[in-house]
C-alpha atoms as a PDB file:
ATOM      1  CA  UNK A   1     -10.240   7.860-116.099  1.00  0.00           C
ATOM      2  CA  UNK A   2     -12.643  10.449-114.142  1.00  0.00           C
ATOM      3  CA  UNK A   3     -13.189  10.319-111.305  1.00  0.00           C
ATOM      4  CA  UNK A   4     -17.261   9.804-110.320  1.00  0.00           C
ATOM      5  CA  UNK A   5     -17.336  12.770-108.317  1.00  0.00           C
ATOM      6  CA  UNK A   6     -16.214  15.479-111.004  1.00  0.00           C
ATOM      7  CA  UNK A   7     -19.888  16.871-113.728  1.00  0.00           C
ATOM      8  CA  UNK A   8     -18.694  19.102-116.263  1.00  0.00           C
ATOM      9  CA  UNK A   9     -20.830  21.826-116.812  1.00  0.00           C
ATOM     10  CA  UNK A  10     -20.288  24.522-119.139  1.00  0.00           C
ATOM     11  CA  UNK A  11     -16.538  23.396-119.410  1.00  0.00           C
ATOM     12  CA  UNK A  12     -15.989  23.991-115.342  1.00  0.00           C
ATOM     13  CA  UNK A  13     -15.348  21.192-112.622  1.00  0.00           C
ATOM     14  CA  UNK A  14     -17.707  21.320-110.024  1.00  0.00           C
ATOM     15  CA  UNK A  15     -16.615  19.541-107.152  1.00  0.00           C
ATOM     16  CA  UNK A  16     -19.280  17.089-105.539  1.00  0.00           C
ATOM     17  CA  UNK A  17     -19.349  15.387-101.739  1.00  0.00           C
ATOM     18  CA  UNK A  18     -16.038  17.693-100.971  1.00  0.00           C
ATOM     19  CA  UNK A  19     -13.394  15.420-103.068  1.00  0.00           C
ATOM     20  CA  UNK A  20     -10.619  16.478-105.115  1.00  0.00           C
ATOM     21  CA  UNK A  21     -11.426  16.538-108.907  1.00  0.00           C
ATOM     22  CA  UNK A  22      -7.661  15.156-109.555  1.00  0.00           C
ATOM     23  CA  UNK A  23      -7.435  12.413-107.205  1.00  0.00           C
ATOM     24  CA  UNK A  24     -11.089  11.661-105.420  1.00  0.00           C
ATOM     25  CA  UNK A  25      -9.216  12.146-102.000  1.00  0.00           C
ATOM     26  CA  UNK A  26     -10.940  14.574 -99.292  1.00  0.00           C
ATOM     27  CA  UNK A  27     -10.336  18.837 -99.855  1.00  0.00           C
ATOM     28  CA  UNK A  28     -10.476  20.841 -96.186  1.00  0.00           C
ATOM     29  CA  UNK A  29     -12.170  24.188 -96.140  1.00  0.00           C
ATOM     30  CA  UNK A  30      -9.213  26.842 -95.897  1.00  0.00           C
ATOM     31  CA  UNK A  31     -10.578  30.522 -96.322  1.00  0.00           C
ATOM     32  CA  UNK A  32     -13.170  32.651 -98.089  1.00  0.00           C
ATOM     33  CA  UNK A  33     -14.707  36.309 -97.969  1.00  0.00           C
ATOM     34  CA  UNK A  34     -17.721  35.312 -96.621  1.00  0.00           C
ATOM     35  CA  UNK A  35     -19.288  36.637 -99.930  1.00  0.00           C
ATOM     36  CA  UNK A  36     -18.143  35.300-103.367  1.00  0.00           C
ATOM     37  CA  UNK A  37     -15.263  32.605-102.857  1.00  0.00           C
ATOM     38  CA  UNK A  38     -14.009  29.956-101.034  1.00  0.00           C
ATOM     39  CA  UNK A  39     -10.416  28.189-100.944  1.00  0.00           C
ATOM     40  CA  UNK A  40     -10.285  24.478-100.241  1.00  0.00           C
ATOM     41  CA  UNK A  41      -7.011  22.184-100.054  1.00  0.00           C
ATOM     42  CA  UNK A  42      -6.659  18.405-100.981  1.00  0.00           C
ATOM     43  CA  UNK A  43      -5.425  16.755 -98.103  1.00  0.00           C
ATOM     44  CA  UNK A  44      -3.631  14.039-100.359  1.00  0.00           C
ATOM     45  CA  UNK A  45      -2.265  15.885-103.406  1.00  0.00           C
ATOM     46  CA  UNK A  46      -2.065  19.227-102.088  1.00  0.00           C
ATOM     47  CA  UNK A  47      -4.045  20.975-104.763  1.00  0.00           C
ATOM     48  CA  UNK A  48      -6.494  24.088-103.680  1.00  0.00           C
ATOM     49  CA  UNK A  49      -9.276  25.076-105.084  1.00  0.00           C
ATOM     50  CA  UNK A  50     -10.807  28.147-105.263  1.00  0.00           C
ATOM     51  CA  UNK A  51     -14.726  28.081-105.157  1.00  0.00           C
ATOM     52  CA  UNK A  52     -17.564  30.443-106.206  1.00  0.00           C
ATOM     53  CA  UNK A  53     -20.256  30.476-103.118  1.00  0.00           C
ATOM     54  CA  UNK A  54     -23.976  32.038-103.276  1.00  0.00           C
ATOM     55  CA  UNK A  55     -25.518  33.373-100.375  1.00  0.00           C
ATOM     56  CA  UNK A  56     -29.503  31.933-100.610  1.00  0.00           C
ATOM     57  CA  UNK A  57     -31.678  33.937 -97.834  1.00  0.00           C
ATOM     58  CA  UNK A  58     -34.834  32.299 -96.384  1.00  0.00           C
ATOM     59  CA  UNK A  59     -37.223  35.467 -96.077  1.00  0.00           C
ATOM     60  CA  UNK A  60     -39.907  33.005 -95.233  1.00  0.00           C
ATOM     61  CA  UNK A  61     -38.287  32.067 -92.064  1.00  0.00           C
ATOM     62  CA  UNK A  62     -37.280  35.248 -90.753  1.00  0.00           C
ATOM     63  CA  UNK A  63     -37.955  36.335 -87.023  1.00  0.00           C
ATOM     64  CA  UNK A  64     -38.080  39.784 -86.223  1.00  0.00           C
ATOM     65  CA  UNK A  65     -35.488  41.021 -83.518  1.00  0.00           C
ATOM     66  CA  UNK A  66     -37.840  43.527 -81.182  1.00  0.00           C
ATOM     67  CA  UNK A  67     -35.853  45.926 -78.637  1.00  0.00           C
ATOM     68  CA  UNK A  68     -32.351  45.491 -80.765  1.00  0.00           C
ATOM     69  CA  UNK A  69     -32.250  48.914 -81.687  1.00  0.00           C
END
C-alpha cells in the first residue's frame, strides 16, 4: 500500500508535509549546498533522502540597501 503522502510524477517520489515515502514517519533536514540539493533523514527507518531545491527570488519585494557600499 502507498502511503498518502508520496505523488508520482514523471516516475520520481516527491515527498509531501516532510514524511518518509517508505514508511510515512517524519524525515529531519540534515545538509545541503545552499543551491541545488538537500539531504533529509527518516527519523524511524533511517533512510535519507537527497532533495533537488529551487531558489524563487521576490524582485517585487526588494529594498534597496543605501550607504552599504
Amino acid at each position: 500500500m502507498k502511503p498518502d503522502n508520496i505523488y508520482l510524477k514523471d516516475a520520481v517520489k516527491i515527498i509531501k508535509d516532510e514524511q518518509c515515502p517508505e514508511c510515512n514517519h517524519e524525515i529531519k533536514f540534515i545538509d545541503s549546498d545552499g543551491v541545488d540539493w538537500e539531504t533529509w533523514a527518516c527519523t524511524n527507518c533511517s533512510a535519507i533522502y537527497e532533495v533537488t531545491i529551487e531558489i524563487t527570488r521576490h524582485w517585487d519585494t526588494a529594498v534597496e540597501l543605501k550607504g552599504t557600499t
